[in-house]
C-alpha atoms as a PDB file:
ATOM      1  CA  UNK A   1      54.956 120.387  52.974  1.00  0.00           C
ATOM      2  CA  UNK A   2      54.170 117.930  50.518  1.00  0.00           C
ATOM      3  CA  UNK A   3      57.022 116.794  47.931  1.00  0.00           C
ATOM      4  CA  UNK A   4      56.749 119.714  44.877  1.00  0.00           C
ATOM      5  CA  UNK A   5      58.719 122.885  43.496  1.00  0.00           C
ATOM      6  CA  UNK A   6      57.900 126.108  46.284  1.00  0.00           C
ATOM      7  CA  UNK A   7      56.007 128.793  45.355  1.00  0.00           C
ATOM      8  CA  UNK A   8      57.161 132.489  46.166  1.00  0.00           C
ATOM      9  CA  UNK A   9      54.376 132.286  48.848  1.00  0.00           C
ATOM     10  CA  UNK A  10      55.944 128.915  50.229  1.00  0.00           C
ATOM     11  CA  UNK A  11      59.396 130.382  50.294  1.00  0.00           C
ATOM     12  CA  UNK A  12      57.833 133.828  52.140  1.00  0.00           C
ATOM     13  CA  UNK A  13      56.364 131.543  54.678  1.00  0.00           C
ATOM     14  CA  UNK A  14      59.626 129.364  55.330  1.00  0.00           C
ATOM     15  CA  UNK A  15      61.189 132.957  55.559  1.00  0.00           C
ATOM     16  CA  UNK A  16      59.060 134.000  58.215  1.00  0.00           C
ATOM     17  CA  UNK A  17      59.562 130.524  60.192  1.00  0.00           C
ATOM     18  CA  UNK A  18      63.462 131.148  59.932  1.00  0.00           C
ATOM     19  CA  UNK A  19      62.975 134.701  61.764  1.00  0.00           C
ATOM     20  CA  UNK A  20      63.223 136.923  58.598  1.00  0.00           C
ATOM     21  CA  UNK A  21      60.592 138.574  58.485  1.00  0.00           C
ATOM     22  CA  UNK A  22      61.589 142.283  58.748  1.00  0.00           C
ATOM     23  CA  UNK A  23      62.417 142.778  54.990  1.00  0.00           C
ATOM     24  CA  UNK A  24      62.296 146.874  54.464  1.00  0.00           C
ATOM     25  CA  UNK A  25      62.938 148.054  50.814  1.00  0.00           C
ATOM     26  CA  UNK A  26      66.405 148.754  49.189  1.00  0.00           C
ATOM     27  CA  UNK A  27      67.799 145.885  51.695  1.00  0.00           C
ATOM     28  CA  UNK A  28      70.800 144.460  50.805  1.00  0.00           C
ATOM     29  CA  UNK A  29      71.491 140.603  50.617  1.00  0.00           C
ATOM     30  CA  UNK A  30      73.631 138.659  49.663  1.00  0.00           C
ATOM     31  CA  UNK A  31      73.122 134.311  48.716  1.00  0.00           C
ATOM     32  CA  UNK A  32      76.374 132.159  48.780  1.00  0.00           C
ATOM     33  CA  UNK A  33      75.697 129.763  45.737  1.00  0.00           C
ATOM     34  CA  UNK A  34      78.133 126.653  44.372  1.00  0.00           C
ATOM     35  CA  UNK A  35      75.950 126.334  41.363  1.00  0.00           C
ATOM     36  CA  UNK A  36      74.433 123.143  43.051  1.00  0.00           C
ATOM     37  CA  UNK A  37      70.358 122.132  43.172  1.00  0.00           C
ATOM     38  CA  UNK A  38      69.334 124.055  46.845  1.00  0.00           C
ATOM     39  CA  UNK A  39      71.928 126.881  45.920  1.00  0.00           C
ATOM     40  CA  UNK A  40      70.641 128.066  42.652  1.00  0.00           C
ATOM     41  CA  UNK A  41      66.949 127.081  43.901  1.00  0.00           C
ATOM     42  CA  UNK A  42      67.401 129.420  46.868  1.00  0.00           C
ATOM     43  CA  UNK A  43      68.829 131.955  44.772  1.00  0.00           C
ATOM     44  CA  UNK A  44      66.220 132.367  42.085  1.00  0.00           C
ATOM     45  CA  UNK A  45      63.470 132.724  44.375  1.00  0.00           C
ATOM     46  CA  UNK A  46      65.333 135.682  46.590  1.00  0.00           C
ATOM     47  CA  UNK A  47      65.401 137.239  43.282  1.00  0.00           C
ATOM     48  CA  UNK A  48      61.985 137.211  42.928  1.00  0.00           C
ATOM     49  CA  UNK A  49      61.453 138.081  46.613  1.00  0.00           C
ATOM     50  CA  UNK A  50      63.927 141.063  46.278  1.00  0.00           C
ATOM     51  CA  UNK A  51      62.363 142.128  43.048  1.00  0.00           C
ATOM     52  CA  UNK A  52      58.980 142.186  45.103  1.00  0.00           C
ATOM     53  CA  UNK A  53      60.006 144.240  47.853  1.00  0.00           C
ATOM     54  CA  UNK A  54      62.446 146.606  45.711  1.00  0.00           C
ATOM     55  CA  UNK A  55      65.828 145.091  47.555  1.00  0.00           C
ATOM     56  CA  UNK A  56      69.371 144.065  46.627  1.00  0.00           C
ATOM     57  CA  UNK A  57      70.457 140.889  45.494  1.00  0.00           C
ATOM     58  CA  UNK A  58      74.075 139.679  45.278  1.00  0.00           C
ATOM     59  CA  UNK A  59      75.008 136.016  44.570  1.00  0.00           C
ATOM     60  CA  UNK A  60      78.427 135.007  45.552  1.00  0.00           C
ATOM     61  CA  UNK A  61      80.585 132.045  44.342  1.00  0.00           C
ATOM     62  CA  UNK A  62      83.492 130.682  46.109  1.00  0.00           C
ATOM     63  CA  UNK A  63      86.033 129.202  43.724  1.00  0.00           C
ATOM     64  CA  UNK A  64      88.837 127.113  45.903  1.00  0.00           C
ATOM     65  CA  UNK A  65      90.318 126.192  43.135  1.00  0.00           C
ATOM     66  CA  UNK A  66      90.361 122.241  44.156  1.00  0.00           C
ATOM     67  CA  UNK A  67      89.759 121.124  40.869  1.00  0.00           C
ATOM     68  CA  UNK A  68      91.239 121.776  37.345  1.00  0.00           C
ATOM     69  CA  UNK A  69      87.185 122.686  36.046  1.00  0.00           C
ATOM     70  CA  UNK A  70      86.498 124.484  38.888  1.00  0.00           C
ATOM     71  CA  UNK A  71      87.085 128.047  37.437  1.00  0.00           C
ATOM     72  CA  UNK A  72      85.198 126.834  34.531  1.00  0.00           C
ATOM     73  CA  UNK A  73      82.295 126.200  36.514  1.00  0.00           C
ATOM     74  CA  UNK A  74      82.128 129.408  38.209  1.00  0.00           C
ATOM     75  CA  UNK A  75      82.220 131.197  34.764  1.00  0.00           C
ATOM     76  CA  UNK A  76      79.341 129.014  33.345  1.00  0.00           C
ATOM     77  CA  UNK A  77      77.314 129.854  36.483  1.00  0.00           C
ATOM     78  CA  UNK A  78      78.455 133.540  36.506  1.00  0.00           C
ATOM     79  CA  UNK A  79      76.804 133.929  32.743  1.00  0.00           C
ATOM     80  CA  UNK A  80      73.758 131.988  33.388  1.00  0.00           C
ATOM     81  CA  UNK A  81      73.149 134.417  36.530  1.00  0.00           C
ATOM     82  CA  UNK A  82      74.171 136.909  34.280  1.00  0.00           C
ATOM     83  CA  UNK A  83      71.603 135.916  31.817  1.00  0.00           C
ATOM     84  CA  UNK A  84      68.706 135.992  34.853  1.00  0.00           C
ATOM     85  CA  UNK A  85      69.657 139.561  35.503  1.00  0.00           C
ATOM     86  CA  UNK A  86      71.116 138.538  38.766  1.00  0.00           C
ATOM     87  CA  UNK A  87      74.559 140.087  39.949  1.00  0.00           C
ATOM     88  CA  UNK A  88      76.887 137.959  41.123  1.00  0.00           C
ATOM     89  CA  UNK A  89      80.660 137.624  41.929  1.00  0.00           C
ATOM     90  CA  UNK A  90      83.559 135.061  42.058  1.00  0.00           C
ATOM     91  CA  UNK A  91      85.612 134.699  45.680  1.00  0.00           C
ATOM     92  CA  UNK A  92      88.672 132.704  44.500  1.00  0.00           C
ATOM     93  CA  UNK A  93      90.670 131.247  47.020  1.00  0.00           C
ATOM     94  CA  UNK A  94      94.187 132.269  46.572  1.00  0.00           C
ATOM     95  CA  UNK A  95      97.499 130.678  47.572  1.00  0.00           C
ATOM     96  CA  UNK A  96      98.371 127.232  48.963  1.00  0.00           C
ATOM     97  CA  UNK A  97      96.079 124.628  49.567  1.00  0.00           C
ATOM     98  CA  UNK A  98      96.304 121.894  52.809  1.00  0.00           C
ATOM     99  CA  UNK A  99      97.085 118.901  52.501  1.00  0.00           C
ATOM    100  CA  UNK A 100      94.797 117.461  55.424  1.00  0.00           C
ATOM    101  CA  UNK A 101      91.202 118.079  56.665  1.00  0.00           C
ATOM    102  CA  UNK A 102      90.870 119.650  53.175  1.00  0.00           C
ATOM    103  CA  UNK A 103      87.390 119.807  53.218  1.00  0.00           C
ATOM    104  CA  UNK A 104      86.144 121.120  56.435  1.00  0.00           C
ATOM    105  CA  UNK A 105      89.361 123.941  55.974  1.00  0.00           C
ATOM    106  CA  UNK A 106      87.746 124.253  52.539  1.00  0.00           C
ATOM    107  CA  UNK A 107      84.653 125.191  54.380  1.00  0.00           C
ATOM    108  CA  UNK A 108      86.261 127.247  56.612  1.00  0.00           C
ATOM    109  CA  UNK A 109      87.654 129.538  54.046  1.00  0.00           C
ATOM    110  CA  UNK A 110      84.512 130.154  52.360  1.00  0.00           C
ATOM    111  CA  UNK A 111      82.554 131.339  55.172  1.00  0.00           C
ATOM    112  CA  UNK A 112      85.898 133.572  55.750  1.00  0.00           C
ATOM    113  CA  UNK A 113      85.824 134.704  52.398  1.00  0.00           C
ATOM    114  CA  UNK A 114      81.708 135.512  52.003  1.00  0.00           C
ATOM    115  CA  UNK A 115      81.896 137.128  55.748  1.00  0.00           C
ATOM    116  CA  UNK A 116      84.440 139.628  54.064  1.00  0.00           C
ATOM    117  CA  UNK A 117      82.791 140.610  51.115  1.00  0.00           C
ATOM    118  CA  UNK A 118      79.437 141.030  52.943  1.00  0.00           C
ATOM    119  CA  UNK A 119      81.042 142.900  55.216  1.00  0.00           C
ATOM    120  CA  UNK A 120      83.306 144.972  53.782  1.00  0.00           C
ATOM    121  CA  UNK A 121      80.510 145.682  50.765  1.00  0.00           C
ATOM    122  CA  UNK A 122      77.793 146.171  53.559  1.00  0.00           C
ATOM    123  CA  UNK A 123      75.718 143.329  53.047  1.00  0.00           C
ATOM    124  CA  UNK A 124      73.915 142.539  56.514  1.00  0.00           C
ATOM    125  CA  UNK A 125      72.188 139.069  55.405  1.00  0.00           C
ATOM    126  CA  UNK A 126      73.983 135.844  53.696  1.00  0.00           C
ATOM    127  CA  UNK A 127      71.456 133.155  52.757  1.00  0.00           C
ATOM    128  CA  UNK A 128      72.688 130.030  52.746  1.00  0.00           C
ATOM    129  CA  UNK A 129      70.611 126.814  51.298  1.00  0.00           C
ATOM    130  CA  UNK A 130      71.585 123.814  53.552  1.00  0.00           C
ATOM    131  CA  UNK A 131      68.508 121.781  53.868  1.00  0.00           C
ATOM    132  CA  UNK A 132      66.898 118.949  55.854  1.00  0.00           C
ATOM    133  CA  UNK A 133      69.643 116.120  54.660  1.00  0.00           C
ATOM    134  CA  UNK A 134      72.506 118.628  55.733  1.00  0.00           C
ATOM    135  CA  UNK A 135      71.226 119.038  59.084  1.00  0.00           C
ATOM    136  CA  UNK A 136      71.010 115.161  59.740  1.00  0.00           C
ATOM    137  CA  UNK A 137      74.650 115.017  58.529  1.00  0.00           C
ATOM    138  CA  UNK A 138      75.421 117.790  61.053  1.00  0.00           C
ATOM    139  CA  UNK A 139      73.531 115.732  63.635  1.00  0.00           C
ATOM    140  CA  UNK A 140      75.639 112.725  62.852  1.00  0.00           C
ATOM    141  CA  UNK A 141      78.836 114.146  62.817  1.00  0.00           C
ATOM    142  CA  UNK A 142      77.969 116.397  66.034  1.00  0.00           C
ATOM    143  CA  UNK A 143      76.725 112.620  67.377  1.00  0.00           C
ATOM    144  CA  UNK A 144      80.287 111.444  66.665  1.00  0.00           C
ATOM    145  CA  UNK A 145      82.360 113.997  68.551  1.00  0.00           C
ATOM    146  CA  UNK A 146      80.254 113.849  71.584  1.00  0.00           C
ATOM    147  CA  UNK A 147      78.663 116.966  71.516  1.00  0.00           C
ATOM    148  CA  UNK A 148      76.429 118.466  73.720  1.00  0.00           C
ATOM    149  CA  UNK A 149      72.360 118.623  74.024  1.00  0.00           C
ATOM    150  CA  UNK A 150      72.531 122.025  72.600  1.00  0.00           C
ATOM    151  CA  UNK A 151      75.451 121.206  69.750  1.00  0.00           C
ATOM    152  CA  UNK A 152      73.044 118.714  68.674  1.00  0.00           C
ATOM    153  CA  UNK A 153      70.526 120.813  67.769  1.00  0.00           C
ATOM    154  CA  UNK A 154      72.610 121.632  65.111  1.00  0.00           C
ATOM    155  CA  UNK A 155      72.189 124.829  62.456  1.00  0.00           C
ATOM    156  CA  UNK A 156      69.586 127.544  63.551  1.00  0.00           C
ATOM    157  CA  UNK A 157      67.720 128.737  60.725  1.00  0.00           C
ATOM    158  CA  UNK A 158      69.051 132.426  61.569  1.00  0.00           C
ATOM    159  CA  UNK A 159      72.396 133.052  63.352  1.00  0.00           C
ATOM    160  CA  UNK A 160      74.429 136.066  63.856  1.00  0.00           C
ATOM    161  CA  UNK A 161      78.447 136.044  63.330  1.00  0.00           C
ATOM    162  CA  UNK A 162      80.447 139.181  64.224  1.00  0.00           C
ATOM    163  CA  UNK A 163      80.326 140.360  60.096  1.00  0.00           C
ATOM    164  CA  UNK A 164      76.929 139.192  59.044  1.00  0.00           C
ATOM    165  CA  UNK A 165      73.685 137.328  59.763  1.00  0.00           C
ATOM    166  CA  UNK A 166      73.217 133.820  58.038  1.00  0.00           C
ATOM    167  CA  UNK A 167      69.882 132.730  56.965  1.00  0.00           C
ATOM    168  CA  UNK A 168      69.042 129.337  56.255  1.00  0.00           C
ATOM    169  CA  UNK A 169      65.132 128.899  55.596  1.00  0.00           C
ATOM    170  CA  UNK A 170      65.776 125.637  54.139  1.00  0.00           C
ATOM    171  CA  UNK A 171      66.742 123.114  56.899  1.00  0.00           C
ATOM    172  CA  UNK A 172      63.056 121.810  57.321  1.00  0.00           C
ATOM    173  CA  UNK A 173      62.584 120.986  53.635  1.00  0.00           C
ATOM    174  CA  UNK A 174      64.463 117.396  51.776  1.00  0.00           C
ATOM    175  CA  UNK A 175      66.703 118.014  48.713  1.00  0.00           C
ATOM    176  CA  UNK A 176      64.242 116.722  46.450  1.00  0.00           C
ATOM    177  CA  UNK A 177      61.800 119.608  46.685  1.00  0.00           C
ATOM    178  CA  UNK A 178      64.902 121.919  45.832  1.00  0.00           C
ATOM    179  CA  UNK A 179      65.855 119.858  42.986  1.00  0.00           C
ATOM    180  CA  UNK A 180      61.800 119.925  41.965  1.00  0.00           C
ATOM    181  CA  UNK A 181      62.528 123.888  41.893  1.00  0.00           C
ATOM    182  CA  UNK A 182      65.477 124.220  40.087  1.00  0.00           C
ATOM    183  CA  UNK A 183      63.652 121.933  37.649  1.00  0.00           C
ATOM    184  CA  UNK A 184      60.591 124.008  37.847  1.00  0.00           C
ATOM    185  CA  UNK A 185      62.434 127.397  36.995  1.00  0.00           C
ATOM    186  CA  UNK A 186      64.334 125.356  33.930  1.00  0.00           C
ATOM    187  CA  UNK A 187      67.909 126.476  35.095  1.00  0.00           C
ATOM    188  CA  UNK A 188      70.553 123.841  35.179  1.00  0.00           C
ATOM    189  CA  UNK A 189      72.717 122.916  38.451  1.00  0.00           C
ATOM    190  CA  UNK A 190      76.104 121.222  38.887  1.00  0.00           C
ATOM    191  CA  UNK A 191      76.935 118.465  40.724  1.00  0.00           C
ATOM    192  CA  UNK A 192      80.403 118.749  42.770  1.00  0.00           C
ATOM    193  CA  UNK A 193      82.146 115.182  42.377  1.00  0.00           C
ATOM    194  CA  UNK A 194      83.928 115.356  45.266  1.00  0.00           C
ATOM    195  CA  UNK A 195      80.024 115.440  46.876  1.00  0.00           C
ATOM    196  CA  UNK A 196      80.712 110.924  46.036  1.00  0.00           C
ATOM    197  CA  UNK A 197      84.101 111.083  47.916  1.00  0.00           C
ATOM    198  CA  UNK A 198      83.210 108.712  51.090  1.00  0.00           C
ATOM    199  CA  UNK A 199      87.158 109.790  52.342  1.00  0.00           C
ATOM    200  CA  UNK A 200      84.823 112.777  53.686  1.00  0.00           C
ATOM    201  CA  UNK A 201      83.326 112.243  56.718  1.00  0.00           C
ATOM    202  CA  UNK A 202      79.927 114.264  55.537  1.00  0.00           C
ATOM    203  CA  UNK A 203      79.795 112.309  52.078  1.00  0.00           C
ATOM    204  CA  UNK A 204      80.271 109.071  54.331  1.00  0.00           C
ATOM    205  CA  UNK A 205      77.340 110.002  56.219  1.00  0.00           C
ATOM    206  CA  UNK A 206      75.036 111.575  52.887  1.00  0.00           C
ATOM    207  CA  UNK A 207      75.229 107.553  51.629  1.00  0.00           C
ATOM    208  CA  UNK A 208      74.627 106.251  54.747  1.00  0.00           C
ATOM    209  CA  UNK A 209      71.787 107.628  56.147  1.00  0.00           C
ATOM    210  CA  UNK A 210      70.430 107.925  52.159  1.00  0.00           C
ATOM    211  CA  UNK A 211      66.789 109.674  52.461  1.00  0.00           C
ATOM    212  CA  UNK A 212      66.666 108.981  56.253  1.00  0.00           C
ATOM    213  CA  UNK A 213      66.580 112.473  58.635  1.00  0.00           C
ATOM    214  CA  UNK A 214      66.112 113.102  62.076  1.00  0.00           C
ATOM    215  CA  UNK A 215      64.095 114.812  64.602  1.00  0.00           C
ATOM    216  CA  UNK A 216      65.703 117.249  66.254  1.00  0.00           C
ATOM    217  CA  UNK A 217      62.842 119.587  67.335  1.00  0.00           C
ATOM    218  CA  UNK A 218      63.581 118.419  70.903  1.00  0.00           C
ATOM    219  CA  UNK A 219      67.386 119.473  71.099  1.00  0.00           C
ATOM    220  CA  UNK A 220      65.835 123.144  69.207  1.00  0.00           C
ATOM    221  CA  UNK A 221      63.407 123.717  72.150  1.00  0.00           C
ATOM    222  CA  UNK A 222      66.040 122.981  74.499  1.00  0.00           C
ATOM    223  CA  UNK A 223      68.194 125.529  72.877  1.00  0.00           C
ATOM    224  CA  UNK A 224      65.301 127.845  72.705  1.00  0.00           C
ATOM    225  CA  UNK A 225      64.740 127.373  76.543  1.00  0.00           C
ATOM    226  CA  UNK A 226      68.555 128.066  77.490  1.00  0.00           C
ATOM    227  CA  UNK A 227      68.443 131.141  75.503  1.00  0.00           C
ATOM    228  CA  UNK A 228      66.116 132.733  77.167  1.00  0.00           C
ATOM    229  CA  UNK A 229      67.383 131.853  79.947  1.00  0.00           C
ATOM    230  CA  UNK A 230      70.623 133.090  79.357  1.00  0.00           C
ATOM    231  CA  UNK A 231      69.635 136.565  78.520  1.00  0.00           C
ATOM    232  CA  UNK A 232      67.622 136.749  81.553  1.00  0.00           C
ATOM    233  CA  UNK A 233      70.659 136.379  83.370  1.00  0.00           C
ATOM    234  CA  UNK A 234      72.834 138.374  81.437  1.00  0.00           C
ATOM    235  CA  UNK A 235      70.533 141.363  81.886  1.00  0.00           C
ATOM    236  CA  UNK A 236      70.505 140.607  85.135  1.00  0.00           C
ATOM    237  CA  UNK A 237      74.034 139.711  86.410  1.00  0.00           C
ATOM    238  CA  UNK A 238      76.792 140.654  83.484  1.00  0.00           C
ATOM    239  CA  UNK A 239      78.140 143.842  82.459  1.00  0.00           C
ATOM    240  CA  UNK A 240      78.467 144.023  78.244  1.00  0.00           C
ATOM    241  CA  UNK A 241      81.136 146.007  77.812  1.00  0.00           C
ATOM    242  CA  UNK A 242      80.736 147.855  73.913  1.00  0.00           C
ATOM    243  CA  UNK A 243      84.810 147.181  73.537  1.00  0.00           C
ATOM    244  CA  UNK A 244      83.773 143.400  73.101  1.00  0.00           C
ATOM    245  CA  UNK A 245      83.777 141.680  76.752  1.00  0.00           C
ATOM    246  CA  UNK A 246      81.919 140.806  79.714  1.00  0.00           C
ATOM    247  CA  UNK A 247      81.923 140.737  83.059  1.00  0.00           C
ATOM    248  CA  UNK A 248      80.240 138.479  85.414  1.00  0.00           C
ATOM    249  CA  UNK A 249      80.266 137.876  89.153  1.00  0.00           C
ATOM    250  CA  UNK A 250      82.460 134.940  89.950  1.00  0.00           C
ATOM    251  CA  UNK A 251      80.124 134.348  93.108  1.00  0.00           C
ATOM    252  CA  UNK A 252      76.613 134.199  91.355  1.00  0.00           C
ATOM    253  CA  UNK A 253      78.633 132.704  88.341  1.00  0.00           C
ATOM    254  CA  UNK A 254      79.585 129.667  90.709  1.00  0.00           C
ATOM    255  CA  UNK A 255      76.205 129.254  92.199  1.00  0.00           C
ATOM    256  CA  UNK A 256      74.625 128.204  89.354  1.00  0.00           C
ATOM    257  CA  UNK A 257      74.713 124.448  88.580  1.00  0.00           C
ATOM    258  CA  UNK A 258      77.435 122.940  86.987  1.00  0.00           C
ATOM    259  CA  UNK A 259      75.827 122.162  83.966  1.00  0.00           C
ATOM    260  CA  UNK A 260      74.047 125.725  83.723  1.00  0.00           C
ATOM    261  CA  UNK A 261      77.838 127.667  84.064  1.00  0.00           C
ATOM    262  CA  UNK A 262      79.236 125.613  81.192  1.00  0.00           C
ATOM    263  CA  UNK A 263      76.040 126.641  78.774  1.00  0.00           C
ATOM    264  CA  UNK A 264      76.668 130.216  79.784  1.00  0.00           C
ATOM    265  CA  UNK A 265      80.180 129.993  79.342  1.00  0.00           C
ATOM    266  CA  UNK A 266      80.264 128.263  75.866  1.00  0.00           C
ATOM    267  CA  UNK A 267      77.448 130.991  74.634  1.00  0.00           C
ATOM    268  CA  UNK A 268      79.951 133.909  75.678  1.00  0.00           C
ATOM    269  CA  UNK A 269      82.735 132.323  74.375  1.00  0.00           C
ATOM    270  CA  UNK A 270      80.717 132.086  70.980  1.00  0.00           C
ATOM    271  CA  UNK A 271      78.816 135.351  70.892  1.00  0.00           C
ATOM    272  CA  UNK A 272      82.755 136.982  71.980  1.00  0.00           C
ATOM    273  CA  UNK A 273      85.462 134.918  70.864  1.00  0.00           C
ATOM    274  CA  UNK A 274      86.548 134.554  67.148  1.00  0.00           C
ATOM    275  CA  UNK A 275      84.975 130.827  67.028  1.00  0.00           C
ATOM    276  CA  UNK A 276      82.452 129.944  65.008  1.00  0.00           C
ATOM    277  CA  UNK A 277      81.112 126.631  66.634  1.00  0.00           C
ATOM    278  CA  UNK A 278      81.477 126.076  70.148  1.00  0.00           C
ATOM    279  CA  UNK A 279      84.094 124.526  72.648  1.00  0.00           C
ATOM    280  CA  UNK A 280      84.317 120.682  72.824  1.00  0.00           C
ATOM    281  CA  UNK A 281      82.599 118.790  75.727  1.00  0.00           C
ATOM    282  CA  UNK A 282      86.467 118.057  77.035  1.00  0.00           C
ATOM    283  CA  UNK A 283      88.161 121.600  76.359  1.00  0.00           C
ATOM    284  CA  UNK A 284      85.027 123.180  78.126  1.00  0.00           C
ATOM    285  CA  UNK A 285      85.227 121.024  81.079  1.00  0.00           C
ATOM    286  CA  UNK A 286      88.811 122.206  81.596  1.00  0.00           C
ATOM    287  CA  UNK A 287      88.488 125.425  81.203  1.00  0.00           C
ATOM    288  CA  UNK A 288      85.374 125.373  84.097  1.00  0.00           C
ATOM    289  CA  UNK A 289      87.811 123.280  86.226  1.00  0.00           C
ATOM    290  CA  UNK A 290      90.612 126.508  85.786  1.00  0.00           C
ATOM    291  CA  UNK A 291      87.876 129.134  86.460  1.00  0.00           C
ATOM    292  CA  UNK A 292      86.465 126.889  89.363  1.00  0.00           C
ATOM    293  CA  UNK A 293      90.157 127.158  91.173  1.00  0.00           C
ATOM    294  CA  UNK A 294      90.000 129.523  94.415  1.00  0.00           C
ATOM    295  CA  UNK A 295      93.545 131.461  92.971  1.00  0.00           C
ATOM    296  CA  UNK A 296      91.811 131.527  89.447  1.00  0.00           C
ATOM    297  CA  UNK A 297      93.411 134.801  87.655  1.00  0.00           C
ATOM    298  CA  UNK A 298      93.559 133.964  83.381  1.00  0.00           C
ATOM    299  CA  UNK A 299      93.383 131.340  81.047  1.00  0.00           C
ATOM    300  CA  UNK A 300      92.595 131.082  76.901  1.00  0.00           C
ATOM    301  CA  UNK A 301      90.285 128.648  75.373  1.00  0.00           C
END
């Protein structure tokens, strides 16, 4: 896609790329949006998709109260959202703040917070707007901490959490065609200062790699592979229990290669645990040594 503002037909095609492509009328979503370029750029076209197809549009604004103007902010972006006919509401994060790891905690609580208004307000779909330079970040970071083949395919454009499904039909397209939206609808966007901090390891890498991405369409059709592959033998050798577990045979379990029973075990342990990103390559290898023990009975990850 060459380097301009998207059209309502570009954004219905990324859409259908990311997997979303089942819109029925009067359905309800919901857009987490910091008032930032891709944020407000994804946000004004849903409204114009939603308007299209007679749905619901919600946009939601976590304030974590970080920074003296940060309430401020929220306000201005609540009225000029307000002006555009769009509904939207303010997630403030309340009580004490940490002292360490403040942003990916920061992070954290956000996706906490937006999961539990979507869910508790029945709103099936968040759209998020990370885009092409956030997914190299993620790839660097993931890089870093030695993560797997599949961990390094990083964000899928459309994942499912226990509350909600996230959609991100942004992570093929560079910042600049976001910002040429936002410029193209006339709305102004914020810029988070603490987006120049290099003290955070995702800033660090922003500067660094600069307008450089990566190609990660390998690691994604790995990850497609394993999936199917996984639900293949699911339907074939577990037992989904609708109370929220599964049960597999430890013989056919330990038959498969090594490499294959860690995959399957770190999907589980996603798709049934209360984590939202999975197992390190270490705590995953100890946990397979436990469960590899002949008097193997229990263990938490």
């Amino acid at each position: 896609m060459s380097l301009r503002f998207l059209t309502d037909a570009d954004f219905e095609s990324l859409l259908e790329k990311a997997g979303f492509s089942a819109f029925k009328g009067g359905m309800k979503i919901a857009v987490a949006v910091s008032g930032g370029a891709d944020s407000l750029a994804l946000t004004l076209l849903l409204n114009a998709y939603v308007k299209k197809y007679n749905g619901n549009l919600v946009a939601l604004t976590v304030d974590h109260g970080l920074r003296p103007e940060s309430s401020q902010e929220a306000q201005d972006l609540h009225n000029t959202l307000k002006n555009l006919d769009i509904s939207h509401h303010i997630l403030t994060w309340e009580g004490d703040k940490p002292t360490s790891a403040l942003q990916e905690k920061a992070r954290n609580k956000r996706y906490e917070l937006l999961g539990a208004w979507c869910q508790q307000q029945g709103y099936p779909f968040l759209f998020l707007g990370h885009h092409q330079g956030d997914q190299s970040e993620t790839y660097c970071m993931r890089l870093r901490r030695h993560s797997g083949l599949l961990g390094l395919a990083c964000m899928r454009p459309l994942s499912k959490t226990q509350h909600v499904t996230l959609v991100r039909p942004f992570l093929t397209l560079p910042k600049e065609v976001l910002k040429e939206t936002g410029g193209h609808f006339q709305v102004p966007w914020v810029e988070d200062p603490s987006n120049q901090n290099t003290n955070f390891e995702r800033v660090f890498w922003r500067q660094t790699l600069g307008e450089q991405v990566f190609n990660l369409e390998h690691f994604q059709t790995l990850r497609q592979a394993y999936d199917q592959w996984i639900n293949r033998y699911l339907k074939a050798y577990g037992t989904l229990s609708p109370l929220g577990y599964v049960c597999l045979c430890k013989h056919s379990f330990l038959m498969l290669p090594d490499s294959f029973q860690e995959i399957l075990l770190s999907y589980l342990l996603r798709a049934y645990g209360i984590g939202k990103y999975p197992l390190t390559s270490q705590s995953l290898s100890n946990l397979m040594n436990k469960i590899r023990e002949p008097h193997f009975s229990a263990i938490t990850a």
